[in-house]
Protein backbone atom coordinates (compact mmCIF):
# COMPACT_ATOMS: atom_id res chain seq x y z
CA UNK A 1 90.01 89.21 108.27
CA UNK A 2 93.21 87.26 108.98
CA UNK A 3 93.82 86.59 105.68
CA UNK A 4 92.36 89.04 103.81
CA UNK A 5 93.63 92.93 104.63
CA UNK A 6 91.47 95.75 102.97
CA UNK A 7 93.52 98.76 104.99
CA UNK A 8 97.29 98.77 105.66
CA UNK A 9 98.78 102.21 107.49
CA UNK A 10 102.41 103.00 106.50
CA UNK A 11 105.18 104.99 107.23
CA UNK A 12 106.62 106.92 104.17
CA UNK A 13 109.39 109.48 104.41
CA UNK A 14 111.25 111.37 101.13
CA UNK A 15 115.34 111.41 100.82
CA UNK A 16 117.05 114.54 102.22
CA UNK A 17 118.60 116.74 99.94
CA UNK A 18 122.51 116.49 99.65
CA UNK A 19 125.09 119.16 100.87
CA UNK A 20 125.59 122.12 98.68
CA UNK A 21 128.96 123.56 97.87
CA UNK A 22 129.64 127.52 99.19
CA UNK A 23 133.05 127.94 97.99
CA UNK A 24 131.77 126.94 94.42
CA UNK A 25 128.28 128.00 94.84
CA UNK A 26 127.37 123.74 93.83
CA UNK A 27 123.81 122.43 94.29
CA UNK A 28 123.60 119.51 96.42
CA UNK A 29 120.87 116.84 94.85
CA UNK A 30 117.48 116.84 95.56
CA UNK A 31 116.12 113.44 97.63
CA UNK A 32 114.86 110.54 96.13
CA UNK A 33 110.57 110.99 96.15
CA UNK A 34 107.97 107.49 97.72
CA UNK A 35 105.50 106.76 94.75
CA UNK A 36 102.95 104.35 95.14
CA UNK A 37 102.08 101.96 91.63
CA UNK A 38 99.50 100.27 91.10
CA UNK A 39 100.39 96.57 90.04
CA UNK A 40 98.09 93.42 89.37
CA UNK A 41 98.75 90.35 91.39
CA UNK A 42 99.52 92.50 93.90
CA UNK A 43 98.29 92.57 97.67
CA UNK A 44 98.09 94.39 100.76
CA UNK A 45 99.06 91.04 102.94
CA UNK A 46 102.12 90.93 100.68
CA UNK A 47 103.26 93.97 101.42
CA UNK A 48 103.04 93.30 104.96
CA UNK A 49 104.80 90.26 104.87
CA UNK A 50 107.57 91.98 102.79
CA UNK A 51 108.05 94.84 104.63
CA UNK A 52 106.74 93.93 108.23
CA UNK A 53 108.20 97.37 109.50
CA UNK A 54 105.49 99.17 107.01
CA UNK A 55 108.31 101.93 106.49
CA UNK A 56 109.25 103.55 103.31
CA UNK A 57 112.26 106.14 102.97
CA UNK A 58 113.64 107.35 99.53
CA UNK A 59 117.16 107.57 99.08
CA UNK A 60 119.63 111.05 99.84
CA UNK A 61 120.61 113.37 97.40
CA UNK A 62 124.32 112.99 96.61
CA UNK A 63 126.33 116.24 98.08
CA UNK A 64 127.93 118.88 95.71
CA UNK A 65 131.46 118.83 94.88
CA UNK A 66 134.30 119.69 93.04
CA UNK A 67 133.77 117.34 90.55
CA UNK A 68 130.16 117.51 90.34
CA UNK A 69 128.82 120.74 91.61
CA UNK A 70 125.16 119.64 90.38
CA UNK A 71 124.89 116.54 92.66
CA UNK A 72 122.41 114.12 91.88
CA UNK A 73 119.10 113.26 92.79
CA UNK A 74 118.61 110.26 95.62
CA UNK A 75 117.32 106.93 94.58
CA UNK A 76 112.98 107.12 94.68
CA UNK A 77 111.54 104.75 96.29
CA UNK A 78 108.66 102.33 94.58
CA UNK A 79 105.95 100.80 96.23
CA UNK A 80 103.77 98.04 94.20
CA UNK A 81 100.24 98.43 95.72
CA UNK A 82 96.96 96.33 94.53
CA UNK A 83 94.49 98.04 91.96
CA UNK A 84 91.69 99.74 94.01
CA UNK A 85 93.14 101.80 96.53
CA UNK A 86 92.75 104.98 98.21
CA UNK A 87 95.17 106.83 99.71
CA UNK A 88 94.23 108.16 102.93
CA UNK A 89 96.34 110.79 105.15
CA UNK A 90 95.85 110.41 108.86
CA UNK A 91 92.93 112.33 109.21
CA UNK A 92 90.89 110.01 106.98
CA UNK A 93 91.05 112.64 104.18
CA UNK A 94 91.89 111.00 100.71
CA UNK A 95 94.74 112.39 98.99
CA UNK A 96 95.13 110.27 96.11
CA UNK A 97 93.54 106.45 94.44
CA UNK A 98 95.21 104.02 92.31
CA UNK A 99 92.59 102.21 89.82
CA UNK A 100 94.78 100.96 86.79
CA UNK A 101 97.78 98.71 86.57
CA UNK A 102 100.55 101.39 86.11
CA UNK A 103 98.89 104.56 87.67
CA UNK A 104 101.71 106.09 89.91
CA UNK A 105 101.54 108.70 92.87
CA UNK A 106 103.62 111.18 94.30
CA UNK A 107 103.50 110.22 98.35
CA UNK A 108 106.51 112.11 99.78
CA UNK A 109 108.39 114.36 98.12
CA UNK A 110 112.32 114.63 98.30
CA UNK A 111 113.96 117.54 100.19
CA UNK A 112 115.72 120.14 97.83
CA UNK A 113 119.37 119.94 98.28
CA UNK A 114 121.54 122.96 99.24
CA UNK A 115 121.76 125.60 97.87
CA UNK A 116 122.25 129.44 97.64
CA UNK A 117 118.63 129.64 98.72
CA UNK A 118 118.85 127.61 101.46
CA UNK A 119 122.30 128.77 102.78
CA UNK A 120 123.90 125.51 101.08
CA UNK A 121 122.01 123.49 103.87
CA UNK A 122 120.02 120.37 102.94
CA UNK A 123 116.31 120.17 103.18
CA UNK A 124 114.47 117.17 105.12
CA UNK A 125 112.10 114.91 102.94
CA UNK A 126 108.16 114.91 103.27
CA UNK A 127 107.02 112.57 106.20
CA UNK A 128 104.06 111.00 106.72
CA UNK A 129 102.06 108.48 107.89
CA UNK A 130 99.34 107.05 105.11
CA UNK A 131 96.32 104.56 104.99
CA UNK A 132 96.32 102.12 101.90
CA UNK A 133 92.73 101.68 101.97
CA UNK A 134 91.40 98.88 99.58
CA UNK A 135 88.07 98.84 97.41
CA UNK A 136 87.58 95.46 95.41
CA UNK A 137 87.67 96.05 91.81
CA UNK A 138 84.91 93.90 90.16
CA UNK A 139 81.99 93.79 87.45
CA UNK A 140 79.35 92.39 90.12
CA UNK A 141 78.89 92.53 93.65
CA UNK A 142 76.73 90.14 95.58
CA UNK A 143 74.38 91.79 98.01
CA UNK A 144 72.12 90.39 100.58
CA UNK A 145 71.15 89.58 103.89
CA UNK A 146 73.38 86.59 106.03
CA UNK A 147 72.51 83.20 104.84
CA UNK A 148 70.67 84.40 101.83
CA UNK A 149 72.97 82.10 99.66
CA UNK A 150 75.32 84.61 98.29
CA UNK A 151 78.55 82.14 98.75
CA UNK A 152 76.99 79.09 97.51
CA UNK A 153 75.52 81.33 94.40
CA UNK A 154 79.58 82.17 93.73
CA UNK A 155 80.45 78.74 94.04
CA UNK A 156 78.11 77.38 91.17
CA UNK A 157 78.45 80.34 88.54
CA UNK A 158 82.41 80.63 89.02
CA UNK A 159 85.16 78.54 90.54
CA UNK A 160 85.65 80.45 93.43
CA UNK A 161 85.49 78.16 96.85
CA UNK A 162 84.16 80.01 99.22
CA UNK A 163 83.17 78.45 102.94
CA UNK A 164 79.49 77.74 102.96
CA UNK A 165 76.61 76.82 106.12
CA UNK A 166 73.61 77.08 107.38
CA UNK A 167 74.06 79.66 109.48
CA UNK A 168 74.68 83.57 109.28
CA UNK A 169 78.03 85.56 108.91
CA UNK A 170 80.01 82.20 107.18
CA UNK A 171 81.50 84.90 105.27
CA UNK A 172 83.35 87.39 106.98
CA UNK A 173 85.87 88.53 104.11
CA UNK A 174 85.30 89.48 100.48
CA UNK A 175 85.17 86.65 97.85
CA UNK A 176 86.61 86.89 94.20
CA UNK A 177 85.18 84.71 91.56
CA UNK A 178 85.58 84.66 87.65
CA UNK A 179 82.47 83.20 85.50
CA UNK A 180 83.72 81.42 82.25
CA UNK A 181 81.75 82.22 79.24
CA UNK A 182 82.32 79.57 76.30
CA UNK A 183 83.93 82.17 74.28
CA UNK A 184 86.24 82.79 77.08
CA UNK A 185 84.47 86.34 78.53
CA UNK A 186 84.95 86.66 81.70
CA UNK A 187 82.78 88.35 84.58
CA UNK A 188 84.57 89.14 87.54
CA UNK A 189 82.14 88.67 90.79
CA UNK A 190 82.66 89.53 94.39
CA UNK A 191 80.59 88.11 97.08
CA UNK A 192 80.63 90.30 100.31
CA UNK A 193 80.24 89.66 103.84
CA UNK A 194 76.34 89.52 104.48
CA UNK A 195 74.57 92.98 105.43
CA UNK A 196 72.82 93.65 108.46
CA UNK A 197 70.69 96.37 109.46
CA UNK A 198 71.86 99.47 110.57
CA UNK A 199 75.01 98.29 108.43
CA UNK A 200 75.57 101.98 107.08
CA UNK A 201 76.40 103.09 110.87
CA UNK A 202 78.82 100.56 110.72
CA UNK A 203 76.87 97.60 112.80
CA UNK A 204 78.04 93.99 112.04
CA UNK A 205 80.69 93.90 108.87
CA UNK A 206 79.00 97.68 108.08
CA UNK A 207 81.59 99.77 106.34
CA UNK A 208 83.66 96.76 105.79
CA UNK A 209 80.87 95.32 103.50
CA UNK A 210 79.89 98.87 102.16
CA UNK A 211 83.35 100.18 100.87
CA UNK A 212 83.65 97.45 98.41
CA UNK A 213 80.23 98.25 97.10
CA UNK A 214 81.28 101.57 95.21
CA UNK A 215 83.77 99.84 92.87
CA UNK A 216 81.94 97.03 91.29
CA UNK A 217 80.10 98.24 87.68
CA UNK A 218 76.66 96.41 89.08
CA UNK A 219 74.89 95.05 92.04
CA UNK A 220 73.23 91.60 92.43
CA UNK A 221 71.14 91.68 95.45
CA UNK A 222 70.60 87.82 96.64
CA UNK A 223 67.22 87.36 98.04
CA UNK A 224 65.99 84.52 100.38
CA UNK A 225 62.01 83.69 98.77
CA UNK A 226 61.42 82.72 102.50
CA UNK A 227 62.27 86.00 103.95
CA UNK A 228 65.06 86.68 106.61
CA UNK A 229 65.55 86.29 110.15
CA UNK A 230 69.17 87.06 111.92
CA UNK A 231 67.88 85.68 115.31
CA UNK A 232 65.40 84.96 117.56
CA UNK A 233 65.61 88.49 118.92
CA UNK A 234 65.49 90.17 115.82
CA UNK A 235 62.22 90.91 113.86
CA UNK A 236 61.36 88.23 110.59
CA UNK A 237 61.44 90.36 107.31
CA UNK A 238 59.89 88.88 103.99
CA UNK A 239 61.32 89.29 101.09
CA UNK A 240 60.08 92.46 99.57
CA UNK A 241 61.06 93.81 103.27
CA UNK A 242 64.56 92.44 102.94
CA UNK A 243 64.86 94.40 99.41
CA UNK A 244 63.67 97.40 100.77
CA UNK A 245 66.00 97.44 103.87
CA UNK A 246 69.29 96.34 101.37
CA UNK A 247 68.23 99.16 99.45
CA UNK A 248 68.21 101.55 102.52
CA UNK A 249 71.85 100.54 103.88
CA UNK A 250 73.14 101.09 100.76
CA UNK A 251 71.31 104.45 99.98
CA UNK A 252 72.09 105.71 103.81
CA UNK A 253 76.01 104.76 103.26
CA UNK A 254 76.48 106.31 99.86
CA UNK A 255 73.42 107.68 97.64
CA UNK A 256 75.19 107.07 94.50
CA UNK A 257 74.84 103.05 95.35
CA UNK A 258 71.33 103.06 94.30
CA UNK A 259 72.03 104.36 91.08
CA UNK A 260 74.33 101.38 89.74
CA UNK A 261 72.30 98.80 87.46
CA UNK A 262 71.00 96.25 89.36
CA UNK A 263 69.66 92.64 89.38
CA UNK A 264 67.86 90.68 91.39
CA UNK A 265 68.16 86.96 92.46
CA UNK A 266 65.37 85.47 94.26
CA UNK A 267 67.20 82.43 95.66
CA UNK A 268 65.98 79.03 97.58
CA UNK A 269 62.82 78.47 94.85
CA UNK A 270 63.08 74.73 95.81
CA UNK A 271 61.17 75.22 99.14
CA UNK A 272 57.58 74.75 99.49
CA UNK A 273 55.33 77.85 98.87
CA UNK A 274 57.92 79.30 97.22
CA UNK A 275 55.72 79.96 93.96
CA UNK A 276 53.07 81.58 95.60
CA UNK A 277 55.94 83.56 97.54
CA UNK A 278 57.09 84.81 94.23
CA UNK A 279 53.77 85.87 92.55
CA UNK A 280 53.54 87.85 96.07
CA UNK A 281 56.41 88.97 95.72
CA UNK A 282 56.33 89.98 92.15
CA UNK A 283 53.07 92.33 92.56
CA UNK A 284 54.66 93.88 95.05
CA UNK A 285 58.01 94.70 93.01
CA UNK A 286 55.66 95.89 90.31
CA UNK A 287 54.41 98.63 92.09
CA UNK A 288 56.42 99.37 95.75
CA UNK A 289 55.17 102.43 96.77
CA UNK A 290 51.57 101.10 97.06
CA UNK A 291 52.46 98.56 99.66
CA UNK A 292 54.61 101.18 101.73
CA UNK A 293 51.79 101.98 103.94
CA UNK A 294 52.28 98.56 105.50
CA UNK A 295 55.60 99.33 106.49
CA UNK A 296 57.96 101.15 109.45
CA UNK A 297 58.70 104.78 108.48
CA UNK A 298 62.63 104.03 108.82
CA UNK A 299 62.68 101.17 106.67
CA UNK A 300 61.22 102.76 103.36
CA UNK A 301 63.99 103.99 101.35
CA UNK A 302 64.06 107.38 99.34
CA UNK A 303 64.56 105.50 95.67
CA UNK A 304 63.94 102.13 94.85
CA UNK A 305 66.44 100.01 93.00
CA UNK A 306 65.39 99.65 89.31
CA UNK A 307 65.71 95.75 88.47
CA UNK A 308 66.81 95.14 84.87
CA UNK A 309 66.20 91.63 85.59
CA UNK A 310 64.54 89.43 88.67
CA UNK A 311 65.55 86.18 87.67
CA UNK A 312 64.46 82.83 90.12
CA UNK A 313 67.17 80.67 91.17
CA UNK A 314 67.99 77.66 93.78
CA UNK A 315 71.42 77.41 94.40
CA UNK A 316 70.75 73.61 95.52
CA UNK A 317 68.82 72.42 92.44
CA UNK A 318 70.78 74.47 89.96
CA UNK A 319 67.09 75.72 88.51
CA UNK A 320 67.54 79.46 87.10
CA UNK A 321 71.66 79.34 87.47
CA UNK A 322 72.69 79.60 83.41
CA UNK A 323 69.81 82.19 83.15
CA UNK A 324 71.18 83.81 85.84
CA UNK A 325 74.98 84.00 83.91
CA UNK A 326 73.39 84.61 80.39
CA UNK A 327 71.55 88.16 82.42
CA UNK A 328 74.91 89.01 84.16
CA UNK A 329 76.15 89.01 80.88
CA UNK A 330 73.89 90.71 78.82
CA UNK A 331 73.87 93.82 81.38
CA UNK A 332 77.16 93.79 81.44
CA UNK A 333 77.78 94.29 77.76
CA UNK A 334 74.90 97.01 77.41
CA UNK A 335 76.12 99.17 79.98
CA UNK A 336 80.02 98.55 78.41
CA UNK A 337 78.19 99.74 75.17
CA UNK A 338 75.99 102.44 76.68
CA UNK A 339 79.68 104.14 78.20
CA UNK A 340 81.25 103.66 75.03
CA UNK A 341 78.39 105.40 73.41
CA UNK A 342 79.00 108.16 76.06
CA UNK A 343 82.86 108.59 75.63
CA UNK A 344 82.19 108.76 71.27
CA UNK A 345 80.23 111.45 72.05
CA UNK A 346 81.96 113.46 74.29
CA UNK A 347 84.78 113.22 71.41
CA UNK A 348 82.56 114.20 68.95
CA UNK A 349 81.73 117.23 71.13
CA UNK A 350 85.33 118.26 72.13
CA UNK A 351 86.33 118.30 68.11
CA UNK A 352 83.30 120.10 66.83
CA UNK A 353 84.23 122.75 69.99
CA UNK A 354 87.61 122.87 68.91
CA UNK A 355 86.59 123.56 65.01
């Protein structure tokens, strides 16, 4: 993660409030307030490299005087912060998210300035110290097991370079890449660092993977044909295993995860056997639960992902790839239609309630 920061804990403090005025019974100004907003081309690194002390103090209320006995407010401080984050207090408990390019929020408030109320003495700002937690913002997120082929998938459908090897864990911070439709639509696609299991109690990557998980529209869970093996001390899973366990870290770290449309990618069809692999593996998807007597208790999840397509790829032949793009875009369109849909009539609703 050196050059990629998904949390970033900050010091934010409000202005004081300026000095009332007894003799005239003036108002001193209230402090200047901290707001977070939301801006695009924005990151967390930046930030760190602007401000490298990570504190944040509005400006003080101007005091009350003869010539002003209403003094004014203190200069607010603005922080830019990337689209996709949570605001986090130091407990862990979220207090506030930023989603959209101009969404603001209140972070410390200034102190009131004096007044008869507070015997013409200033109040202090609101300190405290805050998490900037950040969830990637994108249409698709890649899902899979290490070495299942999820960078060198990014690289051909988008122009996104990510590092890619023949071994597990080559990548060990989230990847943004854009595919290019001819009639310039674009599909924004993050590939995540590769799952292991017991992921959702934080092993490996764990909550560093999961977290970006919630924000993307749709999941594309990158399956090796082969099946999947971390190391020689770990147990071989085939395929159908590996989609079963994917399924269970996600379902175990957030329930909701398992309800996002998915698709499925059955990658490396170049390699020998790999046809009979994927009839096998087909029969199986067709009907799960009858082949869940073959498996461990713990690694049969509570709902199975519903595929709305299981398309075959190879990443090193190219076989599968513009199919692969044409699905990704098709899904994403219905389920863009099917909210639209949803918001007209929730609209038509309110008005007829209101008539």
């Amino acid at each position: 993660y050196s050059n990629f920061i998904d949390d970033l804990r900050v010091y934010v403090r409000g202005g004081t409030g300026g000095m009332g005025y007894p003799n005239l019974g003036g108002e001193g100004g209230r402090g200047g307030d901290v707001w977070f907003v939301a801006r695009e081309r924005t990151t967390l690194k930046s930030i760190r490299e602007k401000y490298p002390q990570k504190r944040f103090v509005a400006g003080t209320g101007a005091n009350s005087s003869v010539k002003a006995l209403k003094g004014e407010k203190g200069k607010d401080c603005e922080v830019h912060v990337p689209l996709g984050i949570s605001v986090l207090d130091d407990d862990g408990k979220q207090i506030g998210e930023l989603n959209a390019a101009g969404e603001r929020f209140l972070v410390a408030r200034g102190g009131l300035g004096g007044s008869l109320a507070t015997n013409f003495l200033p109040c202090k700002g609101q300190r405290r110290t805050v998490h900037l937690d950040l969830k990637l913002i994108a249409d698709v997120g890649l899902v899979g097991f290490p070495n299942a082929g999820k960078s060198s998938l990014l690289s051909k459908i988008s122009h996104a370079k990510p590092e890619i090897a023949n071994y597990a864990f080559t990548t060990i911070q989230p990847e943004l890449g854009k595919i290019m439709y001819a009639d310039y639509k674009q599909i924004s696609v993050a590939d995540l660092p590769g799952l292991i299991e017991g992921a959702h109690a934080n092993k490996g990557m764990g909550h560093k993977f999961l977290k970006h998980v919630e924000r993307t529209k749709q999941l594309l869970l990158v399956v090796d044909i082969s099946g999947f093996q971390l190391s020689m001390k770990t147990q071989f899973r085939t395929a159908f295993e590996t989609i079963l366990l994917l399924t269970k870290e996600l379902e175990l770290y957030k329930e909701e995860l398992v309800t996002k449309p998915a698709l499925l990618a059955i990658n490396k069809m170049d390699l020998p056997c790999a046809k009979d692999n994927l009839d096998e593996l087909m029969t199986k998807l067709g009907n799960p639960q009858e082949f869940f007597h073959l498996l461990e208790e713990e690694m049969i999840p509570e709902n199975t992902l519903e595929f709305r397509e299981v398309i075959p790829i190879s990443t090193y032949t190219g076989e599968g790839i513009e199919e692969l793009k044409t699905c990704l875009r098709k899904s994403i369109d219905e389920q863009a239609e099917q909210m639209n849909e949803e918001y007209r009539k929730k609209k038509l609703l309110l008005l007829q309630t209101s008539k």
